[in-house]
Every structure is written in C-alpha cells, then in structure tokens.
PDB file of N, CA and C in Angstrom:
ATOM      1  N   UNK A   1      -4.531  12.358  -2.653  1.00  0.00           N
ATOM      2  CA  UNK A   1      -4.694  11.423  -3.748  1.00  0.00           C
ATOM      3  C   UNK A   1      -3.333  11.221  -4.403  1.00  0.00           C
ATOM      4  N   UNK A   2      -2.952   9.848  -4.437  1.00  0.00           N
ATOM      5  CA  UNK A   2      -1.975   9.507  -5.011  1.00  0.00           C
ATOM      6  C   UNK A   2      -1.987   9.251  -6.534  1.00  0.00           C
ATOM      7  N   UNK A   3      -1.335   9.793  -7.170  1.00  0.00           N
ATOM      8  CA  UNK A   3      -1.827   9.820  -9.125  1.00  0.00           C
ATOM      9  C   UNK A   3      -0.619   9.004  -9.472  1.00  0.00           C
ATOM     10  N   UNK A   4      -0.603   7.906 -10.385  1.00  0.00           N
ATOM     11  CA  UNK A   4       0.264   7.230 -11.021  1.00  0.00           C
ATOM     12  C   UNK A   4      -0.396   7.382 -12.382  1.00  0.00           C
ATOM     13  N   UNK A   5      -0.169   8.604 -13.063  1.00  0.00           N
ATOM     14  CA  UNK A   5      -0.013   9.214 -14.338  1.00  0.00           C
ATOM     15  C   UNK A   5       1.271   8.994 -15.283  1.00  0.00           C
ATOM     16  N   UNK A   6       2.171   8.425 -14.754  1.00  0.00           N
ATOM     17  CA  UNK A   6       3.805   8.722 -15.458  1.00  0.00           C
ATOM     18  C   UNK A   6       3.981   7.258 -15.893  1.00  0.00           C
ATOM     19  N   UNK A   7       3.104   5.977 -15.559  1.00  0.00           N
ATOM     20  CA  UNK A   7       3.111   4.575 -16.063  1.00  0.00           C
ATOM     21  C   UNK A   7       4.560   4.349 -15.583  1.00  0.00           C
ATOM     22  N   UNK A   8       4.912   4.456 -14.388  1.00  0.00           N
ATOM     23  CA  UNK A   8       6.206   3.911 -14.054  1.00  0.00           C
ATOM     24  C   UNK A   8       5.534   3.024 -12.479  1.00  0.00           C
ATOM     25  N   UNK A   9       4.471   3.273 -12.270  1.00  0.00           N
ATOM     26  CA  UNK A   9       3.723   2.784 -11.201  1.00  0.00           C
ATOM     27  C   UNK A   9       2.166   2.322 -11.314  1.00  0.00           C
ATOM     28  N   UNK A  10       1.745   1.030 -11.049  1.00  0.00           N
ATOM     29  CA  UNK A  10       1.069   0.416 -11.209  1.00  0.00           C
ATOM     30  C   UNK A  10      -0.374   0.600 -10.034  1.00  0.00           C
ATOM     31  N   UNK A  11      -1.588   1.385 -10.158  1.00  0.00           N
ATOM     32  CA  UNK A  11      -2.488   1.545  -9.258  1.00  0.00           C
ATOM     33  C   UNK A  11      -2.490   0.256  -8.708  1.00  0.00           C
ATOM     34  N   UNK A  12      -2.861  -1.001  -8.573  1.00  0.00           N
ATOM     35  CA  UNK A  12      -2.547  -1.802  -7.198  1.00  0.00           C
ATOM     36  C   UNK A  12      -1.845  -2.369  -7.225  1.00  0.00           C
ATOM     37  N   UNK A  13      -0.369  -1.868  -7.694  1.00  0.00           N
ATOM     38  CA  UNK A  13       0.569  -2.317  -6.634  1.00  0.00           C
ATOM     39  C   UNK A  13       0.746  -1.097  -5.458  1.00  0.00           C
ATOM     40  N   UNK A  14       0.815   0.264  -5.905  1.00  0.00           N
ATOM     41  CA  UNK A  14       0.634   1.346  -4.784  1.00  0.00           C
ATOM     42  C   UNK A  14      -0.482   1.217  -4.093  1.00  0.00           C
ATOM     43  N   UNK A  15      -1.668   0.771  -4.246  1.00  0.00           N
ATOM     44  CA  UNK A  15      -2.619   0.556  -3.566  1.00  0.00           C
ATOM     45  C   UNK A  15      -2.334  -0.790  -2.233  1.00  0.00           C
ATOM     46  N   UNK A  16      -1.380  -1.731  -2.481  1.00  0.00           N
ATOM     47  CA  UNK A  16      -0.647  -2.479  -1.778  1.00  0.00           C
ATOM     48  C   UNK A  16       0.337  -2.180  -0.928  1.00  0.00           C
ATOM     49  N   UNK A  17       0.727  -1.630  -1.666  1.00  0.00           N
ATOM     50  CA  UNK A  17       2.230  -0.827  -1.158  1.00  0.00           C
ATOM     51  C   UNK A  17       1.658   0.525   0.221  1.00  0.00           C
ATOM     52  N   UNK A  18       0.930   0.941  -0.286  1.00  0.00           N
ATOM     53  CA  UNK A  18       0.395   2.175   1.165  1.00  0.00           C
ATOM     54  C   UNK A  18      -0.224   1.042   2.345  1.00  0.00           C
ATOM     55  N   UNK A  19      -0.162  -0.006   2.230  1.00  0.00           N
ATOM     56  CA  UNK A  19      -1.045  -0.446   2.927  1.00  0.00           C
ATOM     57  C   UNK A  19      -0.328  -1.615   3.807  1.00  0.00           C
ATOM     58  N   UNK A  20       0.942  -1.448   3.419  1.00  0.00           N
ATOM     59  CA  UNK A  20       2.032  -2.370   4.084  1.00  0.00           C
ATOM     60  C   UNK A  20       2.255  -1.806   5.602  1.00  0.00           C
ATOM     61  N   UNK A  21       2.598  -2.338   6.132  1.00  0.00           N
ATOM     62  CA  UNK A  21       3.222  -2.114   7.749  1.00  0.00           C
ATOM     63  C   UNK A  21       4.412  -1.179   7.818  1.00  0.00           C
ATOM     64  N   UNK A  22       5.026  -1.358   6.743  1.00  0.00           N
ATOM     65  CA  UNK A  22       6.573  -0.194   6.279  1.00  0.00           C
ATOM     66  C   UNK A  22       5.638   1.079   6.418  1.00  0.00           C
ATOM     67  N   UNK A  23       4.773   0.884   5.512  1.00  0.00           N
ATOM     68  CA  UNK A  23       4.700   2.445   5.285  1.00  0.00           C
ATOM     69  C   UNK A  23       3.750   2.864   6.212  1.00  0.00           C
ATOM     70  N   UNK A  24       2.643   2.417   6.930  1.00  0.00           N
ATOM     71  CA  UNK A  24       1.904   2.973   8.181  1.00  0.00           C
ATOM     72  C   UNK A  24       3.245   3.223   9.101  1.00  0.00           C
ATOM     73  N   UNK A  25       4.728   2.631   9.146  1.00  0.00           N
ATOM     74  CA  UNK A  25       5.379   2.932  10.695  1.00  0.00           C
ATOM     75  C   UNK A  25       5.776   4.353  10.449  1.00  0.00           C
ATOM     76  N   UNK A  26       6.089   4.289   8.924  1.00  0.00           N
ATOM     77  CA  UNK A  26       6.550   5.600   8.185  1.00  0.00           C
ATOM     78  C   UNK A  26       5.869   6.653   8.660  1.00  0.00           C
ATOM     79  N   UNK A  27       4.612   6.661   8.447  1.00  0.00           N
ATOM     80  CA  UNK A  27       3.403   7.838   8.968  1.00  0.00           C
ATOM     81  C   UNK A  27       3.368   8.147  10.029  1.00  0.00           C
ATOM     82  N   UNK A  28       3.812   6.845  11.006  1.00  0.00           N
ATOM     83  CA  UNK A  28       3.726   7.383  12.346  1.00  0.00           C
ATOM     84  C   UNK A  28       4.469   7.473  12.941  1.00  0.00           C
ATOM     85  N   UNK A  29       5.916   7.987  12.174  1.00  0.00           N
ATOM     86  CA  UNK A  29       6.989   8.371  12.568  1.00  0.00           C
ATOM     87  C   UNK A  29       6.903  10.474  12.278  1.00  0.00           C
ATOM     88  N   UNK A  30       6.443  10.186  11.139  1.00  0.00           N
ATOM     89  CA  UNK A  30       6.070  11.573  10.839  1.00  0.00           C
ATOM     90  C   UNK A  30       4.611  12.327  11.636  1.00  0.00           C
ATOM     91  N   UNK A  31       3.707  11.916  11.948  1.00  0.00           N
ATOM     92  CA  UNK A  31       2.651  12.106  12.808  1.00  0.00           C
ATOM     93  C   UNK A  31       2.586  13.376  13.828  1.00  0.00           C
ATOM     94  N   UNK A  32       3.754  13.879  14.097  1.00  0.00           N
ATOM     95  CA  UNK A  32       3.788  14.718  14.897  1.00  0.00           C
ATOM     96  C   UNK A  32       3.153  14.959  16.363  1.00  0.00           C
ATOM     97  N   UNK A  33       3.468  13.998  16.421  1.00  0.00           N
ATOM     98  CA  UNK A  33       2.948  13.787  17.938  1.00  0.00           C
ATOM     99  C   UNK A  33       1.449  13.648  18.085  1.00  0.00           C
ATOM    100  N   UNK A  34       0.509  13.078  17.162  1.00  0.00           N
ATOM    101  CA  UNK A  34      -0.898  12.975  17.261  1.00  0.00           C
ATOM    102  C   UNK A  34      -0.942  11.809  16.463  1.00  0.00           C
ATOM    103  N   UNK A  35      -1.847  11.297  16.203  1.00  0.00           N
ATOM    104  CA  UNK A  35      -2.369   9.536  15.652  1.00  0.00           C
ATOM    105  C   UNK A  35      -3.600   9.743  14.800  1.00  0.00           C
ATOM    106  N   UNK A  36      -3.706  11.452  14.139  1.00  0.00           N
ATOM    107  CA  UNK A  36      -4.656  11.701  13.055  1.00  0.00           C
ATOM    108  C   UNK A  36      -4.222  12.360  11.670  1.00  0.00           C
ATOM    109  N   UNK A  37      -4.425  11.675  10.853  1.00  0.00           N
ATOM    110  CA  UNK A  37      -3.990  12.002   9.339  1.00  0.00           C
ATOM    111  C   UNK A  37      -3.573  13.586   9.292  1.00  0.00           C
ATOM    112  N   UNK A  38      -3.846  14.391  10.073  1.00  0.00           N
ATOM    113  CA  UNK A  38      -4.428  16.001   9.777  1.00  0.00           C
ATOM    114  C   UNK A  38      -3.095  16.787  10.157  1.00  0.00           C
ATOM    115  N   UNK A  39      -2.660  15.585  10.714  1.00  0.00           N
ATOM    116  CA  UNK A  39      -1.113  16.307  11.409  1.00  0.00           C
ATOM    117  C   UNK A  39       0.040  16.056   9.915  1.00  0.00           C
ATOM    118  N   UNK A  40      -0.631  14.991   9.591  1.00  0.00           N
ATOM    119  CA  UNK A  40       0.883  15.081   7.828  1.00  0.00           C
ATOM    120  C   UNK A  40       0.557  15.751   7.156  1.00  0.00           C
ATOM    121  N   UNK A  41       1.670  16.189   6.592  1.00  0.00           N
ATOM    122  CA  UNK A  41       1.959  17.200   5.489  1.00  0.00           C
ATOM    123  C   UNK A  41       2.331  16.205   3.779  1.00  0.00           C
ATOM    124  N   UNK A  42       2.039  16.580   3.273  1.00  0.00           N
ATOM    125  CA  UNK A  42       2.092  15.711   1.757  1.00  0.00           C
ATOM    126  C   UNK A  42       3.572  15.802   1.786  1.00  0.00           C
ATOM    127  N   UNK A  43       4.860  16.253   2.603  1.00  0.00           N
ATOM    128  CA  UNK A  43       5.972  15.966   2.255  1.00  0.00           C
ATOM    129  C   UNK A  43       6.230  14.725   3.003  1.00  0.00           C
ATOM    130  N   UNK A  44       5.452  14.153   4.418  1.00  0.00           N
ATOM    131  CA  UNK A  44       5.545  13.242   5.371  1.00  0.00           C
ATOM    132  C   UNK A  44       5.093  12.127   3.834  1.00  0.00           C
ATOM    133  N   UNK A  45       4.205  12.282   3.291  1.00  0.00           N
ATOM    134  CA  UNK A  45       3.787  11.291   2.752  1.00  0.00           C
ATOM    135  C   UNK A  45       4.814  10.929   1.523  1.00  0.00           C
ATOM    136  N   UNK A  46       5.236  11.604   1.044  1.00  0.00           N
ATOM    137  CA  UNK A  46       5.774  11.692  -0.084  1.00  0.00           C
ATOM    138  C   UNK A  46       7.285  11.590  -0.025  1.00  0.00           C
ATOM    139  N   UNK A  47       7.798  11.463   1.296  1.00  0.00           N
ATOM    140  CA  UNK A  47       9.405  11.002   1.818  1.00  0.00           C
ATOM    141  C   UNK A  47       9.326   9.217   2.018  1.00  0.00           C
ATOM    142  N   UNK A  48       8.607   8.721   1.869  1.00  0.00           N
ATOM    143  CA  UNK A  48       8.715   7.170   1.823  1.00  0.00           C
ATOM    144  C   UNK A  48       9.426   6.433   0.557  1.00  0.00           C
ATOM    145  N   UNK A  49      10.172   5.864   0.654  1.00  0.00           N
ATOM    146  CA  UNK A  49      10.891   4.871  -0.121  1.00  0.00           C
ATOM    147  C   UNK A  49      10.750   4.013  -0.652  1.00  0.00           C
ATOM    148  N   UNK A  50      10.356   3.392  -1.456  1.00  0.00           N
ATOM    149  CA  UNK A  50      10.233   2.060  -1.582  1.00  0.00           C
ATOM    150  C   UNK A  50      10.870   1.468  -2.575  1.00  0.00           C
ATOM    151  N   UNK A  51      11.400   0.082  -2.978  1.00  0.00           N
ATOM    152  CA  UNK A  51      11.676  -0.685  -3.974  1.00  0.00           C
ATOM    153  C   UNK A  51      10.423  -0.988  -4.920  1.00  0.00           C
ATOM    154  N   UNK A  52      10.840  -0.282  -6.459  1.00  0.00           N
ATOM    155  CA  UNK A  52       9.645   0.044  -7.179  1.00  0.00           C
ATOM    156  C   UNK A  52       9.872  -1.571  -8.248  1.00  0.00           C
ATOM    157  N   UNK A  53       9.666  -1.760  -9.090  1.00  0.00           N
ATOM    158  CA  UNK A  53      10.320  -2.789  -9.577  1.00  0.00           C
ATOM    159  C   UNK A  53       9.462  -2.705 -10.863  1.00  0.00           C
ATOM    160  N   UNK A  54       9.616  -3.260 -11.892  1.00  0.00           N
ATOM    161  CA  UNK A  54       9.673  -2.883 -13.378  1.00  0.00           C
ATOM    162  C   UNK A  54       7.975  -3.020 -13.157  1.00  0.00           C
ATOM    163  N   UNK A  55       7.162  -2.076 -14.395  1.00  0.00           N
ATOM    164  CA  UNK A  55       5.683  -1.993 -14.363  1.00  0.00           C
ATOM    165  C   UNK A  55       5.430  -3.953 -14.690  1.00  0.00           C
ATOM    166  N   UNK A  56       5.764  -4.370 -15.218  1.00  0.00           N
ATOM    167  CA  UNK A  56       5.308  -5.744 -15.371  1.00  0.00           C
ATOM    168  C   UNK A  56       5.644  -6.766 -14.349  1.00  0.00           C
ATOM    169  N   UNK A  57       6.335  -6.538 -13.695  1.00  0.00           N
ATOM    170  CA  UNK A  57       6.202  -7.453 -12.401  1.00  0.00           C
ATOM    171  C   UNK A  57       5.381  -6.949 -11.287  1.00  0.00           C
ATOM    172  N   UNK A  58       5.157  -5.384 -11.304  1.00  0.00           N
ATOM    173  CA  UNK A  58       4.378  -4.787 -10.237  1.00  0.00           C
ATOM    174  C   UNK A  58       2.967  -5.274 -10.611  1.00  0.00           C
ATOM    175  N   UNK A  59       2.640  -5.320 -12.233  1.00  0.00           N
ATOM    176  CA  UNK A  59       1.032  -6.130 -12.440  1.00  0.00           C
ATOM    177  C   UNK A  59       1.281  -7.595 -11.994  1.00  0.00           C
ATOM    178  N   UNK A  60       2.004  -8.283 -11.723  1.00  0.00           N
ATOM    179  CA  UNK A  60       2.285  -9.545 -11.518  1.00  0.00           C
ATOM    180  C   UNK A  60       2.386  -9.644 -10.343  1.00  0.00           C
ATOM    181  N   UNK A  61       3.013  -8.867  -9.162  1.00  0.00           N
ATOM    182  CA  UNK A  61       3.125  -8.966  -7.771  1.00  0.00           C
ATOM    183  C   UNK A  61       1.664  -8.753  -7.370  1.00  0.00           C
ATOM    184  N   UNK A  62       0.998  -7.894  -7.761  1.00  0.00           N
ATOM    185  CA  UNK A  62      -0.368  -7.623  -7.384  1.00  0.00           C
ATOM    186  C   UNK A  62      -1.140  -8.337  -7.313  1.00  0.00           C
ATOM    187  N   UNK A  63      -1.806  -9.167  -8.466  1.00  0.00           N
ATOM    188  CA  UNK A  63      -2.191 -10.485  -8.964  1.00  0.00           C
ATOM    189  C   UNK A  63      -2.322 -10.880  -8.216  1.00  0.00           C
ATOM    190  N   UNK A  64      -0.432 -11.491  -8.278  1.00  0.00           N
ATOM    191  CA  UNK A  64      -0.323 -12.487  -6.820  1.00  0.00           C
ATOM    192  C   UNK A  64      -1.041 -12.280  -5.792  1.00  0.00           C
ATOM    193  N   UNK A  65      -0.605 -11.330  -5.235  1.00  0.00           N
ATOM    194  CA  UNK A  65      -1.217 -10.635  -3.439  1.00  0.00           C
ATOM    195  C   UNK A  65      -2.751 -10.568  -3.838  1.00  0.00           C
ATOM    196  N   UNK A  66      -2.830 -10.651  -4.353  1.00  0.00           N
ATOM    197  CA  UNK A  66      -4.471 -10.080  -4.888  1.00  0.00           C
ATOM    198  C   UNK A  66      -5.379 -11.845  -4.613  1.00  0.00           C
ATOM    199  N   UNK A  67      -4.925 -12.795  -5.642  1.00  0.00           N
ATOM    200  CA  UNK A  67      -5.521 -14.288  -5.332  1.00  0.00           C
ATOM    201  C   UNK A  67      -5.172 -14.520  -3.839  1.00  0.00           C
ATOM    202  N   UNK A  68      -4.230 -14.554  -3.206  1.00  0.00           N
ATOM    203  CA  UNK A  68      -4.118 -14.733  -2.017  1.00  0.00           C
ATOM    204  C   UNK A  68      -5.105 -13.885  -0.725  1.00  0.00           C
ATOM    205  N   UNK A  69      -5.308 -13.369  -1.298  1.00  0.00           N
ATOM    206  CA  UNK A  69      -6.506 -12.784  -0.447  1.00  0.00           C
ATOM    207  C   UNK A  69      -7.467 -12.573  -0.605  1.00  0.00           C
ATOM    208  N   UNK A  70      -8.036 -13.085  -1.726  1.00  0.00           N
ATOM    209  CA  UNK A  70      -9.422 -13.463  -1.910  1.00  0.00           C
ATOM    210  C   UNK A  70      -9.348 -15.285  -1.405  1.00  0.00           C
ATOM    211  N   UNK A  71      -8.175 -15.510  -1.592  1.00  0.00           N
ATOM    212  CA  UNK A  71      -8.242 -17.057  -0.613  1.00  0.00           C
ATOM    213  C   UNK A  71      -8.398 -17.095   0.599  1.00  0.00           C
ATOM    214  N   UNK A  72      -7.947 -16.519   1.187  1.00  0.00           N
ATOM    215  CA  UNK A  72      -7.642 -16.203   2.593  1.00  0.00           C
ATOM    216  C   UNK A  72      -9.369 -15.597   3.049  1.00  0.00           C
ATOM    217  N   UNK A  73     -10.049 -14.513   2.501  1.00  0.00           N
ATOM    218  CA  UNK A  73     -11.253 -14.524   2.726  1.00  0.00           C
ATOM    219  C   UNK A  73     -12.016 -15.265   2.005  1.00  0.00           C
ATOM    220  N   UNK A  74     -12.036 -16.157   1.395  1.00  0.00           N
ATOM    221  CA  UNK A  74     -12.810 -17.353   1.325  1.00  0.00           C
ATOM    222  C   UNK A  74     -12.387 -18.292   2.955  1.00  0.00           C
ATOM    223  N   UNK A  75     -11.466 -18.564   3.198  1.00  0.00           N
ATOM    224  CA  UNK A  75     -11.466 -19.272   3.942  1.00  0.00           C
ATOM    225  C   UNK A  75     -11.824 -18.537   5.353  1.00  0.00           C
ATOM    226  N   UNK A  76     -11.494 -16.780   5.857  1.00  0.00           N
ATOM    227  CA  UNK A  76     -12.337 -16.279   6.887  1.00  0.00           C
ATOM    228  C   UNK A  76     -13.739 -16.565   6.602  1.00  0.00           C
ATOM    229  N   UNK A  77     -14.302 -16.467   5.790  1.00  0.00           N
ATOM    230  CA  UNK A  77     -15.773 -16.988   5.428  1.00  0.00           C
ATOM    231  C   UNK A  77     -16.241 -17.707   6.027  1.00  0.00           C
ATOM    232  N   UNK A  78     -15.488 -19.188   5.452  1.00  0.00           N
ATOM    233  CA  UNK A  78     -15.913 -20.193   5.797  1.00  0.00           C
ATOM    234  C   UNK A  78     -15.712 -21.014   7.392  1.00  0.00           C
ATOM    235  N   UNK A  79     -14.851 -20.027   7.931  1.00  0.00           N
ATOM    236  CA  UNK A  79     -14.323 -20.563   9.147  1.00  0.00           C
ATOM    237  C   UNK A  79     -15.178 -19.713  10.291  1.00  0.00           C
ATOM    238  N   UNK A  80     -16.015 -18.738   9.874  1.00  0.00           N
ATOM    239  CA  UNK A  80     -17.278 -17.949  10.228  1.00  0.00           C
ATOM    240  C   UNK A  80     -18.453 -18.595  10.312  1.00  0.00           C
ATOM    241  N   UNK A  81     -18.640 -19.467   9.241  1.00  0.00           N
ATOM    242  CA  UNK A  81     -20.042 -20.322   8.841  1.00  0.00           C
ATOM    243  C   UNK A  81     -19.785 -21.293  10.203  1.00  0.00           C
TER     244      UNK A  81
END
C-alpha cells in the first residue's frame, strides 16, 4: 500500500502514475527473473522516479486524464453497441 500522508502527492495522480508503462517496465526490470508480484521487494518498488510536480497541477493533471477516459469509454461503449 502506497500512503500519500505527507500532501506532497496527490492519491490519483499516483494512482495514474503506477499505472503508466514507465513504471510497469520498472517492475519488470526488478522482477527477478519471474513475472509475479511476490518476487519484489518494497525497495524494487520504491526505487522508481518520477517527475512529481506541484500538488495543484497533480489535481489538475488527473482531472484531465480522468475526463479523457471516461470519454474514451463512452465511446468503447458505444462502438460495442
């Protein structure tokens, strides 16, 4: 469990951010030679980098990413129907 207690990090923008392609290659660079969570160690997880950027644009980047993909599944929806 990832805790953003210190208000220098915004729950979905890290909720975005783990879920990027950067950071899955990250994991499976650390993986240890297997392709199951059980092999990282919370230091594998916790050596990732990222560009953090001030708490008010991280509520604002989110947003963003956030309408865009409730658009985007409106339109898988509808392209289903």
């Amino acid at each position: 469990v990832f805790d953003c207690t210190d208000n220098r990090l915004e729950n979905g923008y890290l909720f975005l951010l783990l879920q990027t392609s950067r950071y899955r290659d990250h994991l499976d660079l650390h993986a240890h030679g297997t392709a199951n969570q059980a092999s990282l160690n919370i230091s594998d997880m916790l050596s990732f980098t990222a560009t953090i950027p001030p708490l008010k644009e991280q509520v604002s980047i989110t947003e963003e990413v956030n309408k865009k993909l409730d658009s985007l599944a409106v339109l898988l929806s509808k392209s289903q129907e």
